[in-house]
PDB file of N, CA and C in Angstrom:
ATOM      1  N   UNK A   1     163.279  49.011 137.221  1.00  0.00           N
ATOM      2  CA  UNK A   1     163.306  49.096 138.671  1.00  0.00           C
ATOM      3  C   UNK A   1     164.114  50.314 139.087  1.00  0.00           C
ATOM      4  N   UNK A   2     163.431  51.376 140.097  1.00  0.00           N
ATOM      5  CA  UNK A   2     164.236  52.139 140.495  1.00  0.00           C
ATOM      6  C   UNK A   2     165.675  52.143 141.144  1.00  0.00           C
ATOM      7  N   UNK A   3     166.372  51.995 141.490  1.00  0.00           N
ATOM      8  CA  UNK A   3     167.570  51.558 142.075  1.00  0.00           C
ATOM      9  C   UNK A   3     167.792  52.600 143.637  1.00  0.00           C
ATOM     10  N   UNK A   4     167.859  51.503 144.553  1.00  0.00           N
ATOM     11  CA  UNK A   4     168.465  52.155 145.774  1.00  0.00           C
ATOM     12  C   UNK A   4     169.886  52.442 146.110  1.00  0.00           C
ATOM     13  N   UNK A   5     170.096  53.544 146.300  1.00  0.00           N
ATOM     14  CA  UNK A   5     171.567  53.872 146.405  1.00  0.00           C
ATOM     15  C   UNK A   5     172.461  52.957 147.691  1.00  0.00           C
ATOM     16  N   UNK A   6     173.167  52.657 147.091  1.00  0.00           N
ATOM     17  CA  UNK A   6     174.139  51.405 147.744  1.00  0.00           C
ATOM     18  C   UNK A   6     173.609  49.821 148.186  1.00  0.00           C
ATOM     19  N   UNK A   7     172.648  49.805 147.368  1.00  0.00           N
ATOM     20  CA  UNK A   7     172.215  48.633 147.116  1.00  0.00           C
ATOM     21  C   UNK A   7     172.221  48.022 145.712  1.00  0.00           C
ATOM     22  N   UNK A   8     172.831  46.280 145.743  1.00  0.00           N
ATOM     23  CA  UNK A   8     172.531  46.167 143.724  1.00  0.00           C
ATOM     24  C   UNK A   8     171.526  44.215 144.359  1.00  0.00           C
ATOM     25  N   UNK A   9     171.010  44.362 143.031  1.00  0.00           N
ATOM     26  CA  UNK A   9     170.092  43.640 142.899  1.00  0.00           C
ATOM     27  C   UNK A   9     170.791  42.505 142.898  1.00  0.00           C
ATOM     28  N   UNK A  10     170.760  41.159 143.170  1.00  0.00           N
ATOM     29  CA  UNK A  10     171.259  39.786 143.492  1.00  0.00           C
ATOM     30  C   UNK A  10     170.121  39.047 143.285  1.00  0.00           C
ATOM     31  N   UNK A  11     170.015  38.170 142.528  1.00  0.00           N
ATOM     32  CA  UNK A  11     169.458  36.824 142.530  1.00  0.00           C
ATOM     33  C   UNK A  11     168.276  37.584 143.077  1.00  0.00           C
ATOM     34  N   UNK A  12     167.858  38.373 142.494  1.00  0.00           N
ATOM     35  CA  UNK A  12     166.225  38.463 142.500  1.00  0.00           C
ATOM     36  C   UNK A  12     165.799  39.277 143.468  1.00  0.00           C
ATOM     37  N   UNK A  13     166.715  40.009 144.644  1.00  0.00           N
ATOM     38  CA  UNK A  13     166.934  41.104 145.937  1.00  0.00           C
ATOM     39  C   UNK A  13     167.470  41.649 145.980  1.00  0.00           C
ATOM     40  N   UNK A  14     167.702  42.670 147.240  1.00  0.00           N
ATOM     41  CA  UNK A  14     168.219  43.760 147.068  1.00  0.00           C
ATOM     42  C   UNK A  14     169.172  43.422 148.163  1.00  0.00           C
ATOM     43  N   UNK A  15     170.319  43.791 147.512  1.00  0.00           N
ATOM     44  CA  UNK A  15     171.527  43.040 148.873  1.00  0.00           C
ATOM     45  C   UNK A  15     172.566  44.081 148.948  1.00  0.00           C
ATOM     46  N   UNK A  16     172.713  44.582 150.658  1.00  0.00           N
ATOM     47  CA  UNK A  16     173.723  45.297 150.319  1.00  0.00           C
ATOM     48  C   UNK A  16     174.451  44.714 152.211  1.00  0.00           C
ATOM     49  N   UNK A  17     175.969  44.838 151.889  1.00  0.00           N
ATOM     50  CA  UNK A  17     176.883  44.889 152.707  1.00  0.00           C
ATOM     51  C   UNK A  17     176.816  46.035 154.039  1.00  0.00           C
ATOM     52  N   UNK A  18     177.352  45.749 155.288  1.00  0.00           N
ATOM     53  CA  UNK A  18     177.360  46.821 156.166  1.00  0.00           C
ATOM     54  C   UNK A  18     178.611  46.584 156.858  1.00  0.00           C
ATOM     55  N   UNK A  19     179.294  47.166 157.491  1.00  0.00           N
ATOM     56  CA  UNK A  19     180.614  47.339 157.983  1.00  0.00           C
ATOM     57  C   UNK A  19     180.892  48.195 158.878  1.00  0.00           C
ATOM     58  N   UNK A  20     180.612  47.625 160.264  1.00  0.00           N
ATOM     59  CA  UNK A  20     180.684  48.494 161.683  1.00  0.00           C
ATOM     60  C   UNK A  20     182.627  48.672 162.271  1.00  0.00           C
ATOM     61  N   UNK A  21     182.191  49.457 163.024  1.00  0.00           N
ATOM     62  CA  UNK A  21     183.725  49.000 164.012  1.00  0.00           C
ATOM     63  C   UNK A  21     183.927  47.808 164.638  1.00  0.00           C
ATOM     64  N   UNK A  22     182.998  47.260 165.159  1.00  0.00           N
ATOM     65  CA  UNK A  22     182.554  46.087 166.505  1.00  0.00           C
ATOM     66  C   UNK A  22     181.554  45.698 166.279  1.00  0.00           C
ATOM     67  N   UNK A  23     181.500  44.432 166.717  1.00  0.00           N
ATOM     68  CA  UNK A  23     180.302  43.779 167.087  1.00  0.00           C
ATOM     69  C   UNK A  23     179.041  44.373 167.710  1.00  0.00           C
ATOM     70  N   UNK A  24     179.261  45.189 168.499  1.00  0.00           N
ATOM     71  CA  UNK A  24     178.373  46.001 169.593  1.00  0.00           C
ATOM     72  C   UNK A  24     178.087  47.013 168.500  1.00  0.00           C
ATOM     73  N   UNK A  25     178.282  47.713 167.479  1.00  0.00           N
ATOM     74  CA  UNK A  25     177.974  48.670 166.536  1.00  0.00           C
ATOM     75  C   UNK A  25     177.291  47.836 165.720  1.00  0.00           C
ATOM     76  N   UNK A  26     177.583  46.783 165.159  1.00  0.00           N
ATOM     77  CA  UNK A  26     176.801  46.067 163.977  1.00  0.00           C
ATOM     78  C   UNK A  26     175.221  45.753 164.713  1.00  0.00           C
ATOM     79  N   UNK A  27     175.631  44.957 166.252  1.00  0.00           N
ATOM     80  CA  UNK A  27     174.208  44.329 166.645  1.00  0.00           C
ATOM     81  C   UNK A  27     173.255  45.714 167.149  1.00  0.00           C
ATOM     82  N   UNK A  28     173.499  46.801 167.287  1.00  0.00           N
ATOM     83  CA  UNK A  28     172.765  47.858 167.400  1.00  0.00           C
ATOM     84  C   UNK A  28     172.399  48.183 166.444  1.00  0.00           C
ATOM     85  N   UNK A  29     173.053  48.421 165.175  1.00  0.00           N
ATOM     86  CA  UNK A  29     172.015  48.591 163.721  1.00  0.00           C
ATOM     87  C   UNK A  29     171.210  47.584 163.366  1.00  0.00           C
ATOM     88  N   UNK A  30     171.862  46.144 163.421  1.00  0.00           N
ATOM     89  CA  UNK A  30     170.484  45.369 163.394  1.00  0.00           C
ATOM     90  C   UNK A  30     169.252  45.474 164.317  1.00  0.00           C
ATOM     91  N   UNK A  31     169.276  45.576 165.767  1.00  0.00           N
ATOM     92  CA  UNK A  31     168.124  45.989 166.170  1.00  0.00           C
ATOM     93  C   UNK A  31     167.578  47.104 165.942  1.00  0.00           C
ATOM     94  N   UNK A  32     168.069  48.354 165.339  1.00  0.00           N
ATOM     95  CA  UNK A  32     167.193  49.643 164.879  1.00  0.00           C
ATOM     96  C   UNK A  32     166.758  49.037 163.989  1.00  0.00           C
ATOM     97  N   UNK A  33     167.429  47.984 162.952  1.00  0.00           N
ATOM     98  CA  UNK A  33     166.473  47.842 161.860  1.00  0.00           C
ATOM     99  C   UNK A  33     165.646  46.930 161.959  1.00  0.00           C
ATOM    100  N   UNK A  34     165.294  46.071 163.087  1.00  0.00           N
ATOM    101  CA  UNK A  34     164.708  45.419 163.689  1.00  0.00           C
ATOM    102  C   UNK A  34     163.377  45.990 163.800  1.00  0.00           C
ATOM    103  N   UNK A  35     163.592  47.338 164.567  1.00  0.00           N
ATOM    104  CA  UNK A  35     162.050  48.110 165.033  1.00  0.00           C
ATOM    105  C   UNK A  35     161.253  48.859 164.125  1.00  0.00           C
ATOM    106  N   UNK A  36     162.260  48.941 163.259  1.00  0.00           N
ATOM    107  CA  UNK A  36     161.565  49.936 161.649  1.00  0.00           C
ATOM    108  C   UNK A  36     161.118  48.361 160.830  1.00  0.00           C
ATOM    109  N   UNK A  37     161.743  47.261 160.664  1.00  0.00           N
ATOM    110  CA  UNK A  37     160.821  46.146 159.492  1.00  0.00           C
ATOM    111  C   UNK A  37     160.246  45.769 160.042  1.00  0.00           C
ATOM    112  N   UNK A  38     159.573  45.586 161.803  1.00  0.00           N
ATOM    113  CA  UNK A  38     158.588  45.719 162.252  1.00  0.00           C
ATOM    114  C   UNK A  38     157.730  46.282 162.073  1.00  0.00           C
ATOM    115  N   UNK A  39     157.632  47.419 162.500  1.00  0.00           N
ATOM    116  CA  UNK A  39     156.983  48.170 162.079  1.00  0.00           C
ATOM    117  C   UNK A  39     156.095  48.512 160.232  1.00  0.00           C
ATOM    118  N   UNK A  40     157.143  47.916 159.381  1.00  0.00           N
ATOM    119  CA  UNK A  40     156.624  48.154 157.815  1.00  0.00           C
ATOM    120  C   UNK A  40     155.920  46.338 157.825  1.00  0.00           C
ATOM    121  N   UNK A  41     155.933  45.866 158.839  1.00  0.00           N
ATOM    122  CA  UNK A  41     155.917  44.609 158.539  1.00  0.00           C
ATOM    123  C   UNK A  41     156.700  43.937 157.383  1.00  0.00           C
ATOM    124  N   UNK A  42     157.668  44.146 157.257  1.00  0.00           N
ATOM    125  CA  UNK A  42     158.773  43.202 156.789  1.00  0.00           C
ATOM    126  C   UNK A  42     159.847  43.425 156.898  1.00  0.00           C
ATOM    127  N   UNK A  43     160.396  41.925 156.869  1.00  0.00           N
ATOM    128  CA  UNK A  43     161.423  41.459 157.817  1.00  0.00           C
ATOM    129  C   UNK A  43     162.416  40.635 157.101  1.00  0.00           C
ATOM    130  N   UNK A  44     163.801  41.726 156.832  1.00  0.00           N
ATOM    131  CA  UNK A  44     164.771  41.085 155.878  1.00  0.00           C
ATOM    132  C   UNK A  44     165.327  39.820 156.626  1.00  0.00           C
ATOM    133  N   UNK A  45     166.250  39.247 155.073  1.00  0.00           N
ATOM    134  CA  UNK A  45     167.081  37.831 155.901  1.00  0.00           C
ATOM    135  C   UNK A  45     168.466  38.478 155.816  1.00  0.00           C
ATOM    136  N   UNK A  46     168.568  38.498 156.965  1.00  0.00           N
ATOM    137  CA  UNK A  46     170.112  38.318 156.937  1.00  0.00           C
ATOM    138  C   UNK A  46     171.103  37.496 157.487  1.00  0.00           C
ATOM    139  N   UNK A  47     172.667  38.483 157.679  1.00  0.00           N
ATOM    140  CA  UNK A  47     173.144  38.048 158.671  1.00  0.00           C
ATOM    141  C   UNK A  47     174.262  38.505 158.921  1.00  0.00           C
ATOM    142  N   UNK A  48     175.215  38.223 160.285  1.00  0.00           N
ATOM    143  CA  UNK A  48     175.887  38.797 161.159  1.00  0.00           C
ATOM    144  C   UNK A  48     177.116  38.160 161.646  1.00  0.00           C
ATOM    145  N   UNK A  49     178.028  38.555 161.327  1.00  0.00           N
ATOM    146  CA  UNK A  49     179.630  37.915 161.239  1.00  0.00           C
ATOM    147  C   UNK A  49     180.283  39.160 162.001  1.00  0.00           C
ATOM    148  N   UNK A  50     180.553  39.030 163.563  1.00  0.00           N
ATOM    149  CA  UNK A  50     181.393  40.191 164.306  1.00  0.00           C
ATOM    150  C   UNK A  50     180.609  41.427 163.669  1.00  0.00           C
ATOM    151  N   UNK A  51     181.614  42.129 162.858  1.00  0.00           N
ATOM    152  CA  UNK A  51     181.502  43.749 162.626  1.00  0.00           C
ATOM    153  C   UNK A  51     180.683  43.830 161.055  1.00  0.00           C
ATOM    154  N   UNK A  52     180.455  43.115 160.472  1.00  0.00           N
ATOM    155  CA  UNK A  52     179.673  42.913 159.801  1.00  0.00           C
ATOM    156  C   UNK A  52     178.170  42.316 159.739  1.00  0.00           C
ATOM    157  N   UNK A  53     177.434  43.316 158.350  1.00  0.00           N
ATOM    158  CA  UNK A  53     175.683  42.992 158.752  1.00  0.00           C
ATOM    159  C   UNK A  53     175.451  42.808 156.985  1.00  0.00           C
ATOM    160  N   UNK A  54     174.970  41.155 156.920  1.00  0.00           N
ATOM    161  CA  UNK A  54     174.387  41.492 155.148  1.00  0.00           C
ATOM    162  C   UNK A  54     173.062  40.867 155.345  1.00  0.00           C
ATOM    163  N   UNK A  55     172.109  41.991 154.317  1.00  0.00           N
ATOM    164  CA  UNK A  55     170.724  42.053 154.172  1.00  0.00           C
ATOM    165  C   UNK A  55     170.508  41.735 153.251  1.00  0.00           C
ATOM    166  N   UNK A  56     169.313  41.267 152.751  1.00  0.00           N
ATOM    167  CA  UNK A  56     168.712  40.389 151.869  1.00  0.00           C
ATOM    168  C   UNK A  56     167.512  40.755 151.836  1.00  0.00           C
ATOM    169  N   UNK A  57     166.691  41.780 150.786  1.00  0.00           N
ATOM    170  CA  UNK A  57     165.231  42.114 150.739  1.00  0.00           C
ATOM    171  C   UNK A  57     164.620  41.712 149.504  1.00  0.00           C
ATOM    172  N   UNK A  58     163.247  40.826 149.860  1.00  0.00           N
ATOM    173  CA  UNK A  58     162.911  40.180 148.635  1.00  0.00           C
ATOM    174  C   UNK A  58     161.444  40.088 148.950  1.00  0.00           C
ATOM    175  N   UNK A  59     160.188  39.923 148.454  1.00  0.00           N
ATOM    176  CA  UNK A  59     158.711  39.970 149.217  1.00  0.00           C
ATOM    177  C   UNK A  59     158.405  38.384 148.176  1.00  0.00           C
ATOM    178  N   UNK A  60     158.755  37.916 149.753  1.00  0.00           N
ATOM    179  CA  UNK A  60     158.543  36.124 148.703  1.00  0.00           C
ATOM    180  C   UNK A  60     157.056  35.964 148.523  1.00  0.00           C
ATOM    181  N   UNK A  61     156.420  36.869 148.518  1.00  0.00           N
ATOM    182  CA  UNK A  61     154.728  36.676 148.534  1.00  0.00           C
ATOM    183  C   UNK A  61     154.556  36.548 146.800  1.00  0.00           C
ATOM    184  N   UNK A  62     155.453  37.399 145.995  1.00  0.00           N
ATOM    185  CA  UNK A  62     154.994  37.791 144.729  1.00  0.00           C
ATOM    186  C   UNK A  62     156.738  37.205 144.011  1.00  0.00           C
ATOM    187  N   UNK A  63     157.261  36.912 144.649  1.00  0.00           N
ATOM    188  CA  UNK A  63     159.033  36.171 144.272  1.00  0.00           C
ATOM    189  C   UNK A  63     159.595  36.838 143.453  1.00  0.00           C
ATOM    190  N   UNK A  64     159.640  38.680 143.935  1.00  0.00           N
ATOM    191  CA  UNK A  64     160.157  39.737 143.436  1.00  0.00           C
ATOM    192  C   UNK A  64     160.782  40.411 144.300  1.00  0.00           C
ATOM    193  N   UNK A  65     161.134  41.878 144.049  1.00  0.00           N
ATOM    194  CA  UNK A  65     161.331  42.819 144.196  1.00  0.00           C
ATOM    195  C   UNK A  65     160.187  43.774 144.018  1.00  0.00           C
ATOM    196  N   UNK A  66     159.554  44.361 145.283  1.00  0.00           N
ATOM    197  CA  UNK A  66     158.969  45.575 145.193  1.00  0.00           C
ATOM    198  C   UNK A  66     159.401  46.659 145.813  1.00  0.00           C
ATOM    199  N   UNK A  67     157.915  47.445 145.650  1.00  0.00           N
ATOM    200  CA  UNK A  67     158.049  48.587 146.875  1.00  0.00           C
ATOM    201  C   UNK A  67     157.847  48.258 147.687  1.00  0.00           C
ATOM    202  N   UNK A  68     157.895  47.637 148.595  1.00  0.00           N
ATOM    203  CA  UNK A  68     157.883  47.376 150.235  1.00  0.00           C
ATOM    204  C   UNK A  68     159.510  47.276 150.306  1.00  0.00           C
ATOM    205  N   UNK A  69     160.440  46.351 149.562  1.00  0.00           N
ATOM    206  CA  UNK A  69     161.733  46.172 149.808  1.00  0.00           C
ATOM    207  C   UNK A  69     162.104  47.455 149.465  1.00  0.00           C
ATOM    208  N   UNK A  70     161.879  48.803 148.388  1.00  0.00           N
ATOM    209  CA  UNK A  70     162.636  49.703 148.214  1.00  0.00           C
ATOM    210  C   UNK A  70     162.372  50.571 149.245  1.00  0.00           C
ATOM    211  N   UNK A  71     161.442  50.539 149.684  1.00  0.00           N
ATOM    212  CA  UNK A  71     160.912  51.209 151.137  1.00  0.00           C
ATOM    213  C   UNK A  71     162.197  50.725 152.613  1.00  0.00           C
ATOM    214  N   UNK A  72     162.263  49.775 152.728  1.00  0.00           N
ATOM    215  CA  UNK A  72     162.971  49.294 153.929  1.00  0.00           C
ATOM    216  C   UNK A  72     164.281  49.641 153.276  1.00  0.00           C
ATOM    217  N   UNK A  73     164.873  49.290 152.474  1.00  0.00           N
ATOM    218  CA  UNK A  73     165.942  50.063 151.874  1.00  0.00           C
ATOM    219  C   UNK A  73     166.233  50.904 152.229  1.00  0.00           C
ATOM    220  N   UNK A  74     165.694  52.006 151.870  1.00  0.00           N
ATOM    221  CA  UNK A  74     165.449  53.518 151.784  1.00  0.00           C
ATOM    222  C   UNK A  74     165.611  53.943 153.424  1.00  0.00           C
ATOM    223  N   UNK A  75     164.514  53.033 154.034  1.00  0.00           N
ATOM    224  CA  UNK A  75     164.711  53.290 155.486  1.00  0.00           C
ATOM    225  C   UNK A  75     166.306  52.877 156.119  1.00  0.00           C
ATOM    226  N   UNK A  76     166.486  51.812 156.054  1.00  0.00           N
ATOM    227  CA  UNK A  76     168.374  51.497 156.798  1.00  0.00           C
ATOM    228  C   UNK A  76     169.481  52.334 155.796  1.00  0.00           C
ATOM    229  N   UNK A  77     169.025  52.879 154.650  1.00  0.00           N
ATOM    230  CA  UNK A  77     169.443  53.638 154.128  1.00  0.00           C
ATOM    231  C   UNK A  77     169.959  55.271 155.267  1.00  0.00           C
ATOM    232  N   UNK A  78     168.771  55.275 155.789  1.00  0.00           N
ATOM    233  CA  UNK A  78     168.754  56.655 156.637  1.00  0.00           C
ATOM    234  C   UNK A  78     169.306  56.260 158.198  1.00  0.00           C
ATOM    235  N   UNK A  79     169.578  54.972 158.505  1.00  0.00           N
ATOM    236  CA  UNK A  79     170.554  54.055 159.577  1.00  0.00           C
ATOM    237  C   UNK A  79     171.769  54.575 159.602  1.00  0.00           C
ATOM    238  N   UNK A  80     172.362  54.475 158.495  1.00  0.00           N
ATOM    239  CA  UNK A  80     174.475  54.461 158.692  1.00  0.00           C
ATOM    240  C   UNK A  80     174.525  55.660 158.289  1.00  0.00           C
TER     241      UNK A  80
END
């Protein structure tokens, strides 16, 4: 598997940590990344504690890791 930079693989996904100033900084990166896994049609799990954002990319269609998750990666990658 190729590896996305600042992401490591977990229980079968690609999970990586995010760490805003505020609340109001975290819930604005989740909605940019909102309009881009729209758009790829898929749609990580996460979640949202104040100034913190953790993502969870997995394509439960095939109960892997693909390219669609290294893709959205790649994309919130180009986010922070």
């Amino acid at each position: 598997m190729d590896e996305v930079p600042g992401w490591r693989l977990e229980n079968g996904a690609l999970c990586r940590d995010f760490a805003f100033a505020d609340f109001a900084q975290a819930f604005g990166f989740m909605a940019r990344v909102a309009l881009v896994a729209e758009k790829q049609d898929h749609h990580p799990e996460w979640s949202n504690v104040y100034n913190r954002v953790s993502i969870r990319l997995v394509s439960h269609d095939v109960g892997a890791v693909t390219g669609r998750d290294r893709r959205l990666a790649l994309a919130i990658n180009g986010m922070v």
